[in-house]
Protein backbone atom coordinates (compact mmCIF):
# COMPACT_ATOMS: atom_id res chain seq x y z
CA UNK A 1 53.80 69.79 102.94
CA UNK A 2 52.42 71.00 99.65
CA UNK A 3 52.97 69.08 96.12
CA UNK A 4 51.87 70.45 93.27
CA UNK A 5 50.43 68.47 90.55
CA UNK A 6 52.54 68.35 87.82
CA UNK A 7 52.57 71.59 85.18
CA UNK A 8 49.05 72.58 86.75
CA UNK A 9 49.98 74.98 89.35
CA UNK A 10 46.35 75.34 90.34
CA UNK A 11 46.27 72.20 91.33
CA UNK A 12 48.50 70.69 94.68
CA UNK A 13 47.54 67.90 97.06
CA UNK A 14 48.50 68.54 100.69
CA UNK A 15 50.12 65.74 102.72
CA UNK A 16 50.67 65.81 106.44
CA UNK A 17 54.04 65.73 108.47
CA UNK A 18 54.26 63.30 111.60
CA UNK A 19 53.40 65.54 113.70
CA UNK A 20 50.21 67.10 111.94
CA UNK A 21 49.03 63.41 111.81
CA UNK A 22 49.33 63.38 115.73
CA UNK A 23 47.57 66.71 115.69
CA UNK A 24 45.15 65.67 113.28
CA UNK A 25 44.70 61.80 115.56
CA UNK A 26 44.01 63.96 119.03
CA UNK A 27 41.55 66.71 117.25
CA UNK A 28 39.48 64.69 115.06
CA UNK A 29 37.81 62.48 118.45
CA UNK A 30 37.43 65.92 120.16
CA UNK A 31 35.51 67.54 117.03
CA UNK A 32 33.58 64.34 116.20
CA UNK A 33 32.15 64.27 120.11
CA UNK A 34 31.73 68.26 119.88
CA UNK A 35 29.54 67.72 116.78
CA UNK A 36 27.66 64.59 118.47
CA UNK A 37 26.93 66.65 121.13
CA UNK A 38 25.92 70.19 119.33
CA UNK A 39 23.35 67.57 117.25
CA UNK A 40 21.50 66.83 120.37
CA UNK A 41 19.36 69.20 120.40
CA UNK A 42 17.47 67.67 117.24
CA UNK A 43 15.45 64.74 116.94
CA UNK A 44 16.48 61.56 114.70
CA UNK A 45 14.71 62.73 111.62
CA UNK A 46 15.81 66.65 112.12
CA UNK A 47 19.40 65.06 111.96
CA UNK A 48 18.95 63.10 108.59
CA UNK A 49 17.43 66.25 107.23
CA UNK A 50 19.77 68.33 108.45
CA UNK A 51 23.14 65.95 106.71
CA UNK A 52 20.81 66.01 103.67
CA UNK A 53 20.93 69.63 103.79
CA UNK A 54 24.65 69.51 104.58
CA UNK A 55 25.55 67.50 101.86
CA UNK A 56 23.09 69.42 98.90
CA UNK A 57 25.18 73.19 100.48
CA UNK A 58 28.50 70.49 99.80
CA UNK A 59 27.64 69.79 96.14
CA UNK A 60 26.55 73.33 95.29
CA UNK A 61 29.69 74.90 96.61
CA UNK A 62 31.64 72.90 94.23
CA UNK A 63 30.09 74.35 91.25
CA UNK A 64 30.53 76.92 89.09
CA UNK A 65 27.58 79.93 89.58
């Protein structure tokens, strides 16, 4: 379900029915243990540098170029 916000049309905030919050309850588990497992293959300190690097592509996305 969509609601926008207010007289900004370019704004809306999505908010799930019941049964996209079941969906969204039985996918998130499976995708968290899919990423666990696709992390493996990097040590420790690759991971850390690799959510670093994650979360700097996160921030940059959100602004303006």
């Amino acid at each position: 379900m969509r609601l926008w916000a207010g007289t900004d049309k370019r704004r809306s905030m999505l908010k799930l029915t019941q049964t996209g919050l079941s969906v969204y309850a039985e996918l998130v588990p499976i995708s968290y243990d899919y990423e666990q497992a696709l992390l493996t293959c990097f040590s420790d300190a690759e991971r850390e540098q690799f959510s670093e690097l994650i979360d700097r592509l996160y921030e940059h996305a959100g602004k303006p170029t």
